[in-house]
C-alpha atoms as a PDB file:
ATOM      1  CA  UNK A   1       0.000   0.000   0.000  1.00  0.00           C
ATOM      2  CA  UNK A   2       1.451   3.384  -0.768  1.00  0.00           C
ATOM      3  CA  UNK A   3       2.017   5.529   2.005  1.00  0.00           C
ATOM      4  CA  UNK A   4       2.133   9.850   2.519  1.00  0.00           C
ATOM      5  CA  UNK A   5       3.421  11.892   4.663  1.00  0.00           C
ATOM      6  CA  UNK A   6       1.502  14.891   5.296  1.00  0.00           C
ATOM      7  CA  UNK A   7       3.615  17.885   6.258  1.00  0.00           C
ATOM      8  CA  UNK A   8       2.391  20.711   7.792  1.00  0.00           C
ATOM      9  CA  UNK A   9       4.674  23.400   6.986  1.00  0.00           C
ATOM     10  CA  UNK A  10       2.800  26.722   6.497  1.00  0.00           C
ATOM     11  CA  UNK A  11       3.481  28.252  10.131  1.00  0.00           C
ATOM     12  CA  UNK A  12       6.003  31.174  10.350  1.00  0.00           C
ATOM     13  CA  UNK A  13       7.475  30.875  13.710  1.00  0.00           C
ATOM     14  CA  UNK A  14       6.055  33.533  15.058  1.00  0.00           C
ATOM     15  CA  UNK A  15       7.587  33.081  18.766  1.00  0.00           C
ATOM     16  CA  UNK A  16      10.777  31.767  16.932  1.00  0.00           C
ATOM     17  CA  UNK A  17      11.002  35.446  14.639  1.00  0.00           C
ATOM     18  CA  UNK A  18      11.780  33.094  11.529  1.00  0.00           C
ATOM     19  CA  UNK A  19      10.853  30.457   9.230  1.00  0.00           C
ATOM     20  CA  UNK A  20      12.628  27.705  11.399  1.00  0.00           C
ATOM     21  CA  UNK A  21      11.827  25.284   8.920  1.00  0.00           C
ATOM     22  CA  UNK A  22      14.903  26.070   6.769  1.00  0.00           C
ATOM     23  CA  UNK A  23      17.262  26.615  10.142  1.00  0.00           C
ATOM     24  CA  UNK A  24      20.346  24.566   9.449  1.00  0.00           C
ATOM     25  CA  UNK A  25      20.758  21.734  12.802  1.00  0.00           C
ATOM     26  CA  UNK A  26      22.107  18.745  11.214  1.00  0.00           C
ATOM     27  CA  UNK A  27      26.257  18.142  11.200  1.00  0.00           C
ATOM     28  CA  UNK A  28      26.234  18.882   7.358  1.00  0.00           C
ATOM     29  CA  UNK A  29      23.462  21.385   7.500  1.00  0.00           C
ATOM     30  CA  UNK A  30      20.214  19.770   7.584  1.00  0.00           C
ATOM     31  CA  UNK A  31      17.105  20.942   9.039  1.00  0.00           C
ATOM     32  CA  UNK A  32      14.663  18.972  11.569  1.00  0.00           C
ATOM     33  CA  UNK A  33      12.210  18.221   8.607  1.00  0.00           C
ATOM     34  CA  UNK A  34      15.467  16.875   6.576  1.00  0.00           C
ATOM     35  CA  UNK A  35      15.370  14.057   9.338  1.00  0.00           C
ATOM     36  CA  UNK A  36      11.466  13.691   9.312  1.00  0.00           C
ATOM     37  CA  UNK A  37      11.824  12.877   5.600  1.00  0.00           C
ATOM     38  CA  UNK A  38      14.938  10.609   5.893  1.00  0.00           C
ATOM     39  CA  UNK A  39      12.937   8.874   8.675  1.00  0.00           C
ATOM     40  CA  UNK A  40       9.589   8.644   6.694  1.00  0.00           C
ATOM     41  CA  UNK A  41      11.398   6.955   3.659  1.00  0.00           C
ATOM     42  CA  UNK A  42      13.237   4.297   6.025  1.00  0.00           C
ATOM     43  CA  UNK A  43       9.793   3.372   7.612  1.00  0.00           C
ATOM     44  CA  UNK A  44       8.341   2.895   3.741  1.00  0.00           C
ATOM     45  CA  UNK A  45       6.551   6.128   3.091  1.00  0.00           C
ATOM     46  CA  UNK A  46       7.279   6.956  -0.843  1.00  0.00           C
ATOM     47  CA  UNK A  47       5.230  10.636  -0.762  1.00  0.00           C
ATOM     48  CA  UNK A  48       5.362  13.484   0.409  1.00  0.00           C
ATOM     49  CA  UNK A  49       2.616  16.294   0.566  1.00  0.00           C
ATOM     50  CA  UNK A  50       4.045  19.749   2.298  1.00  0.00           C
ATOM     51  CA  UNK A  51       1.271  22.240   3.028  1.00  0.00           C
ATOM     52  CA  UNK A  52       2.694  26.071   2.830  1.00  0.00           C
ATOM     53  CA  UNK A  53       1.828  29.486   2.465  1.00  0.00           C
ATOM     54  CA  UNK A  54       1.867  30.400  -1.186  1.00  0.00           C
ATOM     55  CA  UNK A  55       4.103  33.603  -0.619  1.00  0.00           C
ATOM     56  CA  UNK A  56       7.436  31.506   0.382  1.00  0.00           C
ATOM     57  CA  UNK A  57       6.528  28.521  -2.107  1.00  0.00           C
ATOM     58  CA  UNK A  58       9.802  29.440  -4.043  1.00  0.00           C
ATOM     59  CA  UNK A  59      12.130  29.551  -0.961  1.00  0.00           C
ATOM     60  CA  UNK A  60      10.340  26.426   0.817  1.00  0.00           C
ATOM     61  CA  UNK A  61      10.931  24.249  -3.269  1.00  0.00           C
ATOM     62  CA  UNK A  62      14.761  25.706  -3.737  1.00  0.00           C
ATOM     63  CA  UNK A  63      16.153  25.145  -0.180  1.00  0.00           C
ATOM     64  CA  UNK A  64      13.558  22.631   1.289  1.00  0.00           C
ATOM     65  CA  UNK A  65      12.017  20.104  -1.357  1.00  0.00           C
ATOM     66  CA  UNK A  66      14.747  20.267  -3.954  1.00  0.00           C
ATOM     67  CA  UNK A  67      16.884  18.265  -1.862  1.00  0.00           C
ATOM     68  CA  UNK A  68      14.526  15.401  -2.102  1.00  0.00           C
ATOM     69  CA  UNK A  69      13.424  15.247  -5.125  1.00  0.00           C
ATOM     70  CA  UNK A  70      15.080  12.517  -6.679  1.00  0.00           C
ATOM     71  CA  UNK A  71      14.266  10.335  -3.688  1.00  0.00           C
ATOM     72  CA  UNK A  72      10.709  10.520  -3.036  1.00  0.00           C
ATOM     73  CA  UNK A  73       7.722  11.883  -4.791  1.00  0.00           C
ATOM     74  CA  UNK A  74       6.832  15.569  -3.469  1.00  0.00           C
ATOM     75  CA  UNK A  75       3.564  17.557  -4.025  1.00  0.00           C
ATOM     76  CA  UNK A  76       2.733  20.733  -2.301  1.00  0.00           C
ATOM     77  CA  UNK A  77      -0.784  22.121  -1.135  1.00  0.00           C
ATOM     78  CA  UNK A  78      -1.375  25.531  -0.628  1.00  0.00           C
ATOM     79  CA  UNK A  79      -2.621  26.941   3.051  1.00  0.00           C
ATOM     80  CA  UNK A  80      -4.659  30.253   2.558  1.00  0.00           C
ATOM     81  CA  UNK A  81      -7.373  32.000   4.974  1.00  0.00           C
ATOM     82  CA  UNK A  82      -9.773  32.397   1.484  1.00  0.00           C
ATOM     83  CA  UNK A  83      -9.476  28.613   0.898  1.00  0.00           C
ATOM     84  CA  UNK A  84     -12.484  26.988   2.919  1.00  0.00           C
ATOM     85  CA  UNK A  85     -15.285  24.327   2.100  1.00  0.00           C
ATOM     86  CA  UNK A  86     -17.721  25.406  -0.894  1.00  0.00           C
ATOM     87  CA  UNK A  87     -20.715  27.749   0.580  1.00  0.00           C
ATOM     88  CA  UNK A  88     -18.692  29.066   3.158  1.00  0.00           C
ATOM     89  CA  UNK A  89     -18.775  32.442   3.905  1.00  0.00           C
ATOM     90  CA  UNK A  90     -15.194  34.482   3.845  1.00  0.00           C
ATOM     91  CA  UNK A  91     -13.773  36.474   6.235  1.00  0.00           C
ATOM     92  CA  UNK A  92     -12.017  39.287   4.967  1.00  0.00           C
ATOM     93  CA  UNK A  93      -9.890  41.126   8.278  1.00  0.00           C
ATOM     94  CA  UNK A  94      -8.390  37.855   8.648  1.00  0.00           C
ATOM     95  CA  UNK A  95      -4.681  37.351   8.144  1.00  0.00           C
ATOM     96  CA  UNK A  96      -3.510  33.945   9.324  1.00  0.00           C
ATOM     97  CA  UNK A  97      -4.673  30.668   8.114  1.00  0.00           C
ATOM     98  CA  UNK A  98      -7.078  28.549  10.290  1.00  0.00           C
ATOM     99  CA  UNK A  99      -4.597  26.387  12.128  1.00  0.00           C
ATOM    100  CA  UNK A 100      -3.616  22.342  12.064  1.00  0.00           C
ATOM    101  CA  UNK A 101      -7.002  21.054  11.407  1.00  0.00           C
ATOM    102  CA  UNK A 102      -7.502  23.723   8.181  1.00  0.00           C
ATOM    103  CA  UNK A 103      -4.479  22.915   6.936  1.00  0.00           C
ATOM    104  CA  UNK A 104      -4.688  18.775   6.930  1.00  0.00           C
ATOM    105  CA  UNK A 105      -8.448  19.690   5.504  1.00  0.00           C
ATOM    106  CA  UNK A 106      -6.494  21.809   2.612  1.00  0.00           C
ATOM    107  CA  UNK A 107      -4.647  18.690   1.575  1.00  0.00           C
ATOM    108  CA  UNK A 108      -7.716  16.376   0.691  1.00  0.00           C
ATOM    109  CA  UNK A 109      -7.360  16.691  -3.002  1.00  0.00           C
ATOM    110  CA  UNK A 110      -3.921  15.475  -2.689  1.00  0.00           C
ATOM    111  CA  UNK A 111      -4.252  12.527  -1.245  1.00  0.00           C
ATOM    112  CA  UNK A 112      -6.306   9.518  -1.612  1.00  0.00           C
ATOM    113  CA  UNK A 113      -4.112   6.983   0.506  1.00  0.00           C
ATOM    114  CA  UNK A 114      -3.403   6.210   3.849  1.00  0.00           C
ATOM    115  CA  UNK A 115      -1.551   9.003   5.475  1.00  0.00           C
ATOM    116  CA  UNK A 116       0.834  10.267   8.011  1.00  0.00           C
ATOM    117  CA  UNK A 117       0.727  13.788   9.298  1.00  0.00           C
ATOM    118  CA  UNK A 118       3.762  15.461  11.045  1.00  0.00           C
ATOM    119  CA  UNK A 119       4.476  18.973  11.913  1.00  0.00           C
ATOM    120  CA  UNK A 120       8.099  20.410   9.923  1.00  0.00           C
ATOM    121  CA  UNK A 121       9.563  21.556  13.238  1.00  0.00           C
ATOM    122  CA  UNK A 122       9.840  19.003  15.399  1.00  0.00           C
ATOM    123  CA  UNK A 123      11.704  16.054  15.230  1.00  0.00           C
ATOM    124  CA  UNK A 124      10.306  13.042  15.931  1.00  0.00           C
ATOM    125  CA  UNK A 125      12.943   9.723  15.772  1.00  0.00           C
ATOM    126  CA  UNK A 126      12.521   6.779  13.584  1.00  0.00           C
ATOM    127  CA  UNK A 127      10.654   4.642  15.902  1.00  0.00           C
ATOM    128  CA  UNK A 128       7.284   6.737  15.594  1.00  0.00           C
ATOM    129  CA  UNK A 129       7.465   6.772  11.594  1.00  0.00           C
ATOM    130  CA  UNK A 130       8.331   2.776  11.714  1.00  0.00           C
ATOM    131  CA  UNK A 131       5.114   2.272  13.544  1.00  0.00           C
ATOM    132  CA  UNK A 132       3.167   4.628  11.765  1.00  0.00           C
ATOM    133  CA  UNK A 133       4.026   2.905   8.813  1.00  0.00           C
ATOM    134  CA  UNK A 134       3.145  -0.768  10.442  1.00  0.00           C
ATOM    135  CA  UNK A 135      -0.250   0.414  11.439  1.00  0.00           C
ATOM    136  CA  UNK A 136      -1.179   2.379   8.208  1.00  0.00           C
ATOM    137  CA  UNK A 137      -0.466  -0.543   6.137  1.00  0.00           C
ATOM    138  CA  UNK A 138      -3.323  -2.106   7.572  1.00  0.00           C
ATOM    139  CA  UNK A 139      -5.976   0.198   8.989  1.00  0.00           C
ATOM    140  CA  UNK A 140      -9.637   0.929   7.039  1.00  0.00           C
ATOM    141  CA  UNK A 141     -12.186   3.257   7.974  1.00  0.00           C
ATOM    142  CA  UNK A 142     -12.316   5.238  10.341  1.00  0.00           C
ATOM    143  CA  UNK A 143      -9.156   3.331  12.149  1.00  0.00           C
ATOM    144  CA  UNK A 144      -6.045   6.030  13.138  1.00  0.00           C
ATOM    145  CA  UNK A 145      -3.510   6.125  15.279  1.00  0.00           C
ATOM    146  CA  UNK A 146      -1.537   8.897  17.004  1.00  0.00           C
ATOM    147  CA  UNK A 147       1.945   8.582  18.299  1.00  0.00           C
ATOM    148  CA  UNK A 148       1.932   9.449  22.178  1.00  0.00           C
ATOM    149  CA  UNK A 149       5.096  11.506  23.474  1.00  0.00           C
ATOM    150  CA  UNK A 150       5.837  12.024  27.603  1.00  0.00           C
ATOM    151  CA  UNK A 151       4.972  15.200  28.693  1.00  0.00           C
ATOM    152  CA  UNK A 152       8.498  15.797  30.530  1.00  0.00           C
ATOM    153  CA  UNK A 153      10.426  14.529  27.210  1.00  0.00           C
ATOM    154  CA  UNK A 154       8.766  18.088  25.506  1.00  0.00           C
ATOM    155  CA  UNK A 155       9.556  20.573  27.292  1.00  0.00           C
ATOM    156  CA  UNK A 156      12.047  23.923  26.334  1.00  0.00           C
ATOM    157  CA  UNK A 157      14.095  25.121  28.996  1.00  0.00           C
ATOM    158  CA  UNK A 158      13.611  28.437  27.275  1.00  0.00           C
ATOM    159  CA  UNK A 159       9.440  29.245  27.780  1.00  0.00           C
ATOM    160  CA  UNK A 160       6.404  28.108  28.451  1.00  0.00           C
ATOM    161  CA  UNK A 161       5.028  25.476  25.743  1.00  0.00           C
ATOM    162  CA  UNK A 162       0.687  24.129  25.083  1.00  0.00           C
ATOM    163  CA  UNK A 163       0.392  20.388  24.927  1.00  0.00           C
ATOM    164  CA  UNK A 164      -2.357  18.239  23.886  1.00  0.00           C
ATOM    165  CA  UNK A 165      -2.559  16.194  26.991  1.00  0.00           C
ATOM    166  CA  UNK A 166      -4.202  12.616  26.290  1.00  0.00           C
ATOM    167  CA  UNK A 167      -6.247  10.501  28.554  1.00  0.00           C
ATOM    168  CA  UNK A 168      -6.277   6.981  27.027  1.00  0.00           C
ATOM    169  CA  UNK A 169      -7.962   3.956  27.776  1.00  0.00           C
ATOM    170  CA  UNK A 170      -5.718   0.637  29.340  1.00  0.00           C
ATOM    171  CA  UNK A 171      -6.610  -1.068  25.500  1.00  0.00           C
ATOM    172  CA  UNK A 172      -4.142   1.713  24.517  1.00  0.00           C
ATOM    173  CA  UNK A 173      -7.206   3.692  23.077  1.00  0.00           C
ATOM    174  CA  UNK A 174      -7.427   7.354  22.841  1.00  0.00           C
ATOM    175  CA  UNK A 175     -10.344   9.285  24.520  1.00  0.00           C
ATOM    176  CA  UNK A 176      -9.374  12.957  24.555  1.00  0.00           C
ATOM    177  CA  UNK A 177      -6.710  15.136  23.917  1.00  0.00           C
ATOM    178  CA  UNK A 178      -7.188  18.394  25.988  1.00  0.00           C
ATOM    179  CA  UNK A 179      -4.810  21.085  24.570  1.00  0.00           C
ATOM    180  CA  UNK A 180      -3.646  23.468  27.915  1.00  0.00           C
ATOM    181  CA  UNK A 181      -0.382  26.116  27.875  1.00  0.00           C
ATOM    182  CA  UNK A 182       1.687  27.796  29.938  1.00  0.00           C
ATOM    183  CA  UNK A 183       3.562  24.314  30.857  1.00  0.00           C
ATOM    184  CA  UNK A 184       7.088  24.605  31.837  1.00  0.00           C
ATOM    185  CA  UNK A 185       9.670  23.103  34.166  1.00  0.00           C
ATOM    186  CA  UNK A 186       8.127  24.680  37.271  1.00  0.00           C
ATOM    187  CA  UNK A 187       4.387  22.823  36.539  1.00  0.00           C
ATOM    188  CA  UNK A 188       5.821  19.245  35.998  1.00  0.00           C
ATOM    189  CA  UNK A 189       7.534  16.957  38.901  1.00  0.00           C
ATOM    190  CA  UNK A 190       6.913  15.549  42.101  1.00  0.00           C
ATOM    191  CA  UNK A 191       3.360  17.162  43.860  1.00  0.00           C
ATOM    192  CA  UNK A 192       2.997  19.530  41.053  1.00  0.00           C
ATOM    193  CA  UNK A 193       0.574  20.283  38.061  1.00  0.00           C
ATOM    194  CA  UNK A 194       1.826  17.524  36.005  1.00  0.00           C
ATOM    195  CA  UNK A 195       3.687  14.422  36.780  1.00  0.00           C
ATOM    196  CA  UNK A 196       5.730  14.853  33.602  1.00  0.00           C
ATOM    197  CA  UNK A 197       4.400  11.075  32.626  1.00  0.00           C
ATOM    198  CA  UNK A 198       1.446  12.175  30.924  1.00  0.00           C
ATOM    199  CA  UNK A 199       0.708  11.303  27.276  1.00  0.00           C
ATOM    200  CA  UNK A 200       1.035  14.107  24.769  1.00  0.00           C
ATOM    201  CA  UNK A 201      -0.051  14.725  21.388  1.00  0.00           C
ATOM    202  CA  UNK A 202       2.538  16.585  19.125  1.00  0.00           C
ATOM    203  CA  UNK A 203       0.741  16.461  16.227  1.00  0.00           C
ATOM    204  CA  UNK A 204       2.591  13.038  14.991  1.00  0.00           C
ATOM    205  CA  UNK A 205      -0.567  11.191  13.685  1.00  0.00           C
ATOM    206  CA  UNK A 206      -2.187   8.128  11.188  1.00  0.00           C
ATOM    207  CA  UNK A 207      -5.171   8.849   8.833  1.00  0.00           C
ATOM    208  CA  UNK A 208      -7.126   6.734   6.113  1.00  0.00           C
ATOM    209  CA  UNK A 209      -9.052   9.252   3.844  1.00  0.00           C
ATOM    210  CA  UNK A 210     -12.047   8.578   5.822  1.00  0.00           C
ATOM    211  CA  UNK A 211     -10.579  11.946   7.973  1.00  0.00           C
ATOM    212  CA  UNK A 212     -11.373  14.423   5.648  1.00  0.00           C
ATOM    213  CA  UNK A 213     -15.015  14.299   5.213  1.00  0.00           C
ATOM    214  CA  UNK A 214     -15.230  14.200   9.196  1.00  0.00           C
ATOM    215  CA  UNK A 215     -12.954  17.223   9.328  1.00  0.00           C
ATOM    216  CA  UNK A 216     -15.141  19.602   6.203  1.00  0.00           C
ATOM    217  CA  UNK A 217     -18.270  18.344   8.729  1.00  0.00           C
ATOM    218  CA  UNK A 218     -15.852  20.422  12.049  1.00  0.00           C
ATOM    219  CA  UNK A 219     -15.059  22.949   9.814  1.00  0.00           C
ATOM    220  CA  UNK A 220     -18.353  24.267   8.615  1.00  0.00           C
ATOM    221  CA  UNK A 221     -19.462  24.048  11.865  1.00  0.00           C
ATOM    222  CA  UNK A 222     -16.341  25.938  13.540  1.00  0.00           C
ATOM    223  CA  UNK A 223     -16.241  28.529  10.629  1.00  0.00           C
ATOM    224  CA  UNK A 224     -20.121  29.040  11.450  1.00  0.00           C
ATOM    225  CA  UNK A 225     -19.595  29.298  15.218  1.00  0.00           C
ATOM    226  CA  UNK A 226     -16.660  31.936  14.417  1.00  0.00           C
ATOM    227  CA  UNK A 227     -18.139  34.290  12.566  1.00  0.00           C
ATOM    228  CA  UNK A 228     -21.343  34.569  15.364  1.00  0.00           C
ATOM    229  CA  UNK A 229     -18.533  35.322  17.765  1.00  0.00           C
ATOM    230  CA  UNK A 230     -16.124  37.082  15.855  1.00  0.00           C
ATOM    231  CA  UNK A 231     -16.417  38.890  13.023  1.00  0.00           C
ATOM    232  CA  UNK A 232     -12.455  39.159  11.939  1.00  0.00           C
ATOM    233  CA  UNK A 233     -12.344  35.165  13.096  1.00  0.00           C
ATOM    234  CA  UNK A 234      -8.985  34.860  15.198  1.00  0.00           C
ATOM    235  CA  UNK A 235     -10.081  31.456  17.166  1.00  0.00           C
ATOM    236  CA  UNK A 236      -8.178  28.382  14.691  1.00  0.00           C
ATOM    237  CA  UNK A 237      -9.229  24.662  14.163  1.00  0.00           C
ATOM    238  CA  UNK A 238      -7.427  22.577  15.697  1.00  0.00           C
ATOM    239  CA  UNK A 239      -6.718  18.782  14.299  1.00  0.00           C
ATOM    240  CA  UNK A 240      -6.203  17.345  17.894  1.00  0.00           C
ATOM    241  CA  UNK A 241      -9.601  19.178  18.834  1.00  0.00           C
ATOM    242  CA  UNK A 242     -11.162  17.706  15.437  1.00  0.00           C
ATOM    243  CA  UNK A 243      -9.664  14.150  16.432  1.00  0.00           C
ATOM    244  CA  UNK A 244     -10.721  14.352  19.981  1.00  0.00           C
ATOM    245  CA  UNK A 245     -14.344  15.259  18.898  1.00  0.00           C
ATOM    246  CA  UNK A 246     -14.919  12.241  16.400  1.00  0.00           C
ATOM    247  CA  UNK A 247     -13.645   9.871  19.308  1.00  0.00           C
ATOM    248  CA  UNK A 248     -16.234  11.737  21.544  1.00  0.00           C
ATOM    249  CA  UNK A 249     -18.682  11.335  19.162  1.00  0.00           C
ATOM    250  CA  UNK A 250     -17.634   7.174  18.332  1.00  0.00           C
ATOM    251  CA  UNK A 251     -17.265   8.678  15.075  1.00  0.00           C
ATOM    252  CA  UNK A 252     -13.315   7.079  14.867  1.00  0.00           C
ATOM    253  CA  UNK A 253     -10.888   5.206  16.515  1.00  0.00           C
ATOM    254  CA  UNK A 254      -7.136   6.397  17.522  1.00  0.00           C
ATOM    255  CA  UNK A 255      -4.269   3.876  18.815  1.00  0.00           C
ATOM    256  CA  UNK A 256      -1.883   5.311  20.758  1.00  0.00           C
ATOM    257  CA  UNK A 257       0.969   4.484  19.792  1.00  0.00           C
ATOM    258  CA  UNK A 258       3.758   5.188  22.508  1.00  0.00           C
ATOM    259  CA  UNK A 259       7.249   5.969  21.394  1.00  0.00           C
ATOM    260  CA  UNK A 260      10.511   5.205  23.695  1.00  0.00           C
ATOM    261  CA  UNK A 261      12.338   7.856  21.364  1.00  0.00           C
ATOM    262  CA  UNK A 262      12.817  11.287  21.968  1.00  0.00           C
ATOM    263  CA  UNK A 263      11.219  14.526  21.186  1.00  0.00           C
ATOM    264  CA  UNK A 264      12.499  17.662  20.122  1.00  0.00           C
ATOM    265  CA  UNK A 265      11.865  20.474  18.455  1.00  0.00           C
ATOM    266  CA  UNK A 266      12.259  24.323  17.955  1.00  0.00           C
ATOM    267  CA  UNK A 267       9.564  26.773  19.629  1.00  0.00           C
ATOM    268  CA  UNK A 268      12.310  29.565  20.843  1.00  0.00           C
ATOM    269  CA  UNK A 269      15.265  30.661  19.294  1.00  0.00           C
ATOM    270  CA  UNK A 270      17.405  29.231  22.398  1.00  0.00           C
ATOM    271  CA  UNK A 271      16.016  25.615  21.535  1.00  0.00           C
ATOM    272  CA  UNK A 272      18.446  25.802  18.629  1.00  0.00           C
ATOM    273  CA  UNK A 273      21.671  24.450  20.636  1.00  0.00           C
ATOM    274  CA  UNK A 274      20.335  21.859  21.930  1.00  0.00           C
ATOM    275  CA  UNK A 275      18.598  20.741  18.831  1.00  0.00           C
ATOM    276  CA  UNK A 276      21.959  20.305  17.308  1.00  0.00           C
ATOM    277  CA  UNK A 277      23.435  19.023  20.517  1.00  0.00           C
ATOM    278  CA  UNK A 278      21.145  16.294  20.478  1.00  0.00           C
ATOM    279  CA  UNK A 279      21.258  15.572  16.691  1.00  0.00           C
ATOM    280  CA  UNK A 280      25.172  15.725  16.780  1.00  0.00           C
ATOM    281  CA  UNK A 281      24.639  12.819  19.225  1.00  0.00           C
ATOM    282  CA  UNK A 282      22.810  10.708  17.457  1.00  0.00           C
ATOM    283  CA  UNK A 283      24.912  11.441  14.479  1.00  0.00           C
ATOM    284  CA  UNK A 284      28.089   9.810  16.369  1.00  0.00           C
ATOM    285  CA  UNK A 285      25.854   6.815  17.817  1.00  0.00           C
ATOM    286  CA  UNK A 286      24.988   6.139  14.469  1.00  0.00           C
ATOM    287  CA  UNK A 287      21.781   6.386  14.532  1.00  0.00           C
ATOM    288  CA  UNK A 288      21.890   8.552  11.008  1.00  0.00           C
ATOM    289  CA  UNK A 289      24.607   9.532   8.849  1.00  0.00           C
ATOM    290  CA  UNK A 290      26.938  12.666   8.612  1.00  0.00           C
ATOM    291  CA  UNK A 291      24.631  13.626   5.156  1.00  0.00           C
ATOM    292  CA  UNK A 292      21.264  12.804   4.906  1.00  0.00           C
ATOM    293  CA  UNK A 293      20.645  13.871   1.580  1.00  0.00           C
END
């Protein structure tokens, strides 16, 4: 069965002040997506879809997709805040796209296959591609899967960070994913907040095609519910949210699949070092090699 990765690449950095996506972090230059890819193709994806913003589609093909080209089929999707289900009414003050759950919804022209979706900043190990891959290859319907990180294993050392934290059900089942921020160091531990053992969602998840009539459904309705609360629309549509309400609703089923592997990614500028520092590790374990691509 052919298998895509979905990547969703259209966010700015906003907190970062860059496109981070492009940020050089690998021993020979790569970025964190470089290793997402180089992951993805070892676990058996052949495709990927990247969904960007149309204004840096140049910059994202020449330094980005260019370097895989002759390895894996690439396709890109466009992420605008005018692109939205037929009937639906604009909203012209608004600047930014609609979020995670808009952007997977953008793709579903694309893709017509069984489908991974990552984010392009965060790095996420082989493991969770490898049983991505293992599940996808056999899952119908409404059947995904998400790949469940520990909350203390995501943290920056740099800022406060939101997490989608999970409750799931001892058959390894997901039942919601709660998104809550302002989680740091000083919340998680011993007698505090958060244990720092709790399941997170980082946006690392399995799809059949069966998603994206489910998600136009969550859209209408959220794009409706916007615009009686706010005219300009700055509230976005989140996939987790979208996910968590089909499960609610016995609408889908999500695995969790939990991941012994790492976490890492870039939300503040000071992540960077130890990004590298942690890739230039695995590097000299020999976990990857000097050049990816």
């Amino acid at each position: 069965m052919p298998l895509t990765l979905l990547v969703l690449a259209a966010g700015m950095g906003s907190r970062y002040g860059g496109l981070k996506q492009i940020d050089p972090v690998g021993p020979s230059g790569e970025t964190v997506l470089d290793y997402a890819v180089f992951d993805a193709q070892r676990a058996g994806f052949d495709r990927v879809v990247f969904v960007i913003r149309q204004e840096f589609a140049t910059l994202f093909r020449d330094q980005i997709g260019a370097k895989y080209s002759a390895g894996i089929q690439l396709e890109y999707v466009f992420q605008s805040v005018g692109v939205l289900p037929a009937g639906a009414n604009p909203f012209p003050n608004r600047e930014k796209p609609w979020g995670t759950g808009h952007a997977v919804w953008c793709a579903r022209d694309a893709i017509g296959e069984n489908f991974a979706v990552i984010n392009a900043d965060d790095f996420y190990g082989r493991e969770a591609f490898v049983q991505l891959a293992r599940f996808l290859t056999a899952a119908s319907q409404a059947q995904f899967a998400m790949v469940g990180f520990e909350l203390a294993k995501t943290l920056s050392e740099h800022g406060p960070v939101s997490r989608g934290i999970c409750t799931v059900s001892g058959e390894g089942m997901l039942r919601t994913v709660v998104e809550v921020g302002s989680i740091n160091r000083d919340t998680v531990g011993p007698n505090k907040r958060f244990t720092g053992h709790e399941t997170v969602s980082m946006n690392c998840w399995g799809f059949t095609p069966a998603l994206f009539p489910a998600l136009e459904i969550q859209l209408r309705d959220f794009l409706t519910a916007t615009a009686q609360l706010d005219a300009v629309g700055q509230r976005e549509f989140y996939l987790p949210a979208a996910v968590s309400h089909l499960v609610a609703r016995s609408e889908a089923n999500v695995r969790v699949l939990p991941t012994s592997g790492g976490w890492f990614g870039i939300t503040y500028r000071e992540d960077k070092d130890r990004v590298k520092n942690a890739l230039a590790e695995l590097v000299t374990a020999g976990k990857y090699p000097t050049r990816l691509f």
